[in-house]
C-alpha atoms as a PDB file:
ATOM      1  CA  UNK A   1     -26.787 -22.391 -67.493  1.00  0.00           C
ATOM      2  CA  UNK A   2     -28.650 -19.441 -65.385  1.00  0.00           C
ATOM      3  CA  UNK A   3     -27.558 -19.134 -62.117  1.00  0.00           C
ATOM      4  CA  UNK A   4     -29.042 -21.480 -59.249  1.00  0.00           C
ATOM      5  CA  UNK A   5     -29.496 -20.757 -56.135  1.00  0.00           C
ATOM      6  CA  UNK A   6     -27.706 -23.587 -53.699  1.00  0.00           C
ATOM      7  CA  UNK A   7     -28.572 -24.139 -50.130  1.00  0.00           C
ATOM      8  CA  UNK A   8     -26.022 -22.652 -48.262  1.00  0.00           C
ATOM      9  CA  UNK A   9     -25.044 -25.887 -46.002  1.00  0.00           C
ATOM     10  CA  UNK A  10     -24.677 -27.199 -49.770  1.00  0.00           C
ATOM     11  CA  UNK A  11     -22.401 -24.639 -50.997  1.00  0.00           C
ATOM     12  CA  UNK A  12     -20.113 -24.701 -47.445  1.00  0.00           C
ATOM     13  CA  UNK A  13     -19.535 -28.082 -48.379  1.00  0.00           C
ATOM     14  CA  UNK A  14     -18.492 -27.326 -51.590  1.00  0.00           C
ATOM     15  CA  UNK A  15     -16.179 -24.962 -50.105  1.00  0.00           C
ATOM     16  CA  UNK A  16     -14.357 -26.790 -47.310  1.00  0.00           C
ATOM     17  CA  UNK A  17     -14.022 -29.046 -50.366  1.00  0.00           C
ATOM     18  CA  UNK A  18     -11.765 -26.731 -52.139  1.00  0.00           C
ATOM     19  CA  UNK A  19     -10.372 -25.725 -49.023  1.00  0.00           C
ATOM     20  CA  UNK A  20      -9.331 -28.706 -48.788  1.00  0.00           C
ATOM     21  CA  UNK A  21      -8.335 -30.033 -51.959  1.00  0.00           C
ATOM     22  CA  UNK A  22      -6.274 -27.161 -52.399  1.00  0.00           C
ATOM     23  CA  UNK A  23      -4.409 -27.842 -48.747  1.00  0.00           C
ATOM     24  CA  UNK A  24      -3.776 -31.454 -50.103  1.00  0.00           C
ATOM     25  CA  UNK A  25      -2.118 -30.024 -53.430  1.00  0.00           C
ATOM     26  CA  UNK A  26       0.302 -27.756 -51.295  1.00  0.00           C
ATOM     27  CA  UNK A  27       3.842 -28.184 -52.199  1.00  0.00           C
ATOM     28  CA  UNK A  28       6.005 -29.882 -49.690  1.00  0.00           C
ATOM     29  CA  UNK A  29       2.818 -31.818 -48.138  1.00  0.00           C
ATOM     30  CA  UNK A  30       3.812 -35.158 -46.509  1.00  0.00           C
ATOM     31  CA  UNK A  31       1.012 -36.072 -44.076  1.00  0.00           C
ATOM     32  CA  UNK A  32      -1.789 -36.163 -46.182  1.00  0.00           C
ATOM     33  CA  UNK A  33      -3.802 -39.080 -44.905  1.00  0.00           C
ATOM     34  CA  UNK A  34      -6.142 -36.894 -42.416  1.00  0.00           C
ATOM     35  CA  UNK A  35      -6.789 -34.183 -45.509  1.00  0.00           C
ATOM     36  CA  UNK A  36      -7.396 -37.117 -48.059  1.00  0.00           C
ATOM     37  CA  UNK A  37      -9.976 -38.674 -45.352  1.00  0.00           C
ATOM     38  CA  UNK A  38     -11.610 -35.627 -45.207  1.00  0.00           C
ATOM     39  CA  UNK A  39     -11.722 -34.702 -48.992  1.00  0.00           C
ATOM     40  CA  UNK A  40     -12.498 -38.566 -49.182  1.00  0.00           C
ATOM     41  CA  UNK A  41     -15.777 -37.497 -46.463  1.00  0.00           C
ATOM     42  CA  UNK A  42     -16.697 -34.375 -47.946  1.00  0.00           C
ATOM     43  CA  UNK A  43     -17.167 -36.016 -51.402  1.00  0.00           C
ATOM     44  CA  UNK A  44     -19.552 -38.755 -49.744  1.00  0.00           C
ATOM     45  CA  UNK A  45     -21.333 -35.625 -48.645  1.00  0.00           C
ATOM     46  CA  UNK A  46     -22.033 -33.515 -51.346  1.00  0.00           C
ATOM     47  CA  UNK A  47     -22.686 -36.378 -53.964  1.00  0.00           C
ATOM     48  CA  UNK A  48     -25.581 -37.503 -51.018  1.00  0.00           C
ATOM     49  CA  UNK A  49     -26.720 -34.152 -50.695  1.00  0.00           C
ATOM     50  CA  UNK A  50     -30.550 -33.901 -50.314  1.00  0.00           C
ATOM     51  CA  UNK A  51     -30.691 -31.236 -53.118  1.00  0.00           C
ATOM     52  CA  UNK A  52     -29.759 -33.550 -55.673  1.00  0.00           C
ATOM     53  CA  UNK A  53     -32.955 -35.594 -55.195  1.00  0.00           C
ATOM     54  CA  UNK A  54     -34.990 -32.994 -56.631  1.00  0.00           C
ATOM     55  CA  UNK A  55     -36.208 -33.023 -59.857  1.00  0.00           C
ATOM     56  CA  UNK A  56     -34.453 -31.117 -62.603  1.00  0.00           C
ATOM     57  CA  UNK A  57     -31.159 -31.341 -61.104  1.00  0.00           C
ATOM     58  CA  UNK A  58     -28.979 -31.871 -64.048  1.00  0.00           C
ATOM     59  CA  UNK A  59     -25.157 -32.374 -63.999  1.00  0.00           C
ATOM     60  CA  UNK A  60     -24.296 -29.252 -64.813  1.00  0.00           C
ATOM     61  CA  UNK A  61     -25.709 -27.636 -61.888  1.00  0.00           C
ATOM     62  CA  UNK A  62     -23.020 -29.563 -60.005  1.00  0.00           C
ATOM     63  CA  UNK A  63     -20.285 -27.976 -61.942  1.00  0.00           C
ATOM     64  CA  UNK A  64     -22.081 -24.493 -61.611  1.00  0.00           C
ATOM     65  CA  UNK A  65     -22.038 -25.196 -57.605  1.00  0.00           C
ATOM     66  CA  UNK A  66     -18.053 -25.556 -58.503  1.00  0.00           C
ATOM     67  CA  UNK A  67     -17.712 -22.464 -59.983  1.00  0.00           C
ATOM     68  CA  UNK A  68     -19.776 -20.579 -57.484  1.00  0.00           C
ATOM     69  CA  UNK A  69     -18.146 -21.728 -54.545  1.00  0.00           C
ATOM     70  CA  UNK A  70     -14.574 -20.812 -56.095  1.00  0.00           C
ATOM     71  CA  UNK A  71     -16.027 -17.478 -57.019  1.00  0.00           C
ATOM     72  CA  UNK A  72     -17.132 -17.225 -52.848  1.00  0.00           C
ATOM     73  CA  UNK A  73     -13.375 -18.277 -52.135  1.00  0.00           C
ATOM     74  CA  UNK A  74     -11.815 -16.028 -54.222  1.00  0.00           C
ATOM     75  CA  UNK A  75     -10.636 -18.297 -56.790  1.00  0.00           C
ATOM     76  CA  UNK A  76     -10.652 -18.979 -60.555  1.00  0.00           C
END
């Protein structure tokens, strides 16, 4: 798939996503009821996402807005 081009409000929630997934997965986590709400209301957000509307926006492009935003964090 050739590279799109996100919004960036779109790809910031992708982030904080990660961001926050990965704080949930920590090791030694106990009081994980705030960060599952939140990975629980960034979810709602990005599947609701105007962009997807569009026409042409196949499933891949969600994984490719994966990838990209773990490229902008720094991650695999």
């Amino acid at each position: 798939m050739e590279h799109a081009i996100f919004p960036s409000d779109l790809m910031q929630l992708q982030a904080d996503w990660h961001r926050t997934y990965e704080a949930r997965a920590a090791p030694g986590r106990t009081a994980s009821t705030v960060l599952r709400r939140r990975l629980y209301w960034l979810s709602v957000r990005l599947w609701w996402h105007p962009y997807w509307t569009g026409p042409g926006r196949m499933p891949a492009a969600r994984t490719e807005l994966s990838r990209q935003a773990r490229v902008l964090l720094g991650q695999r």
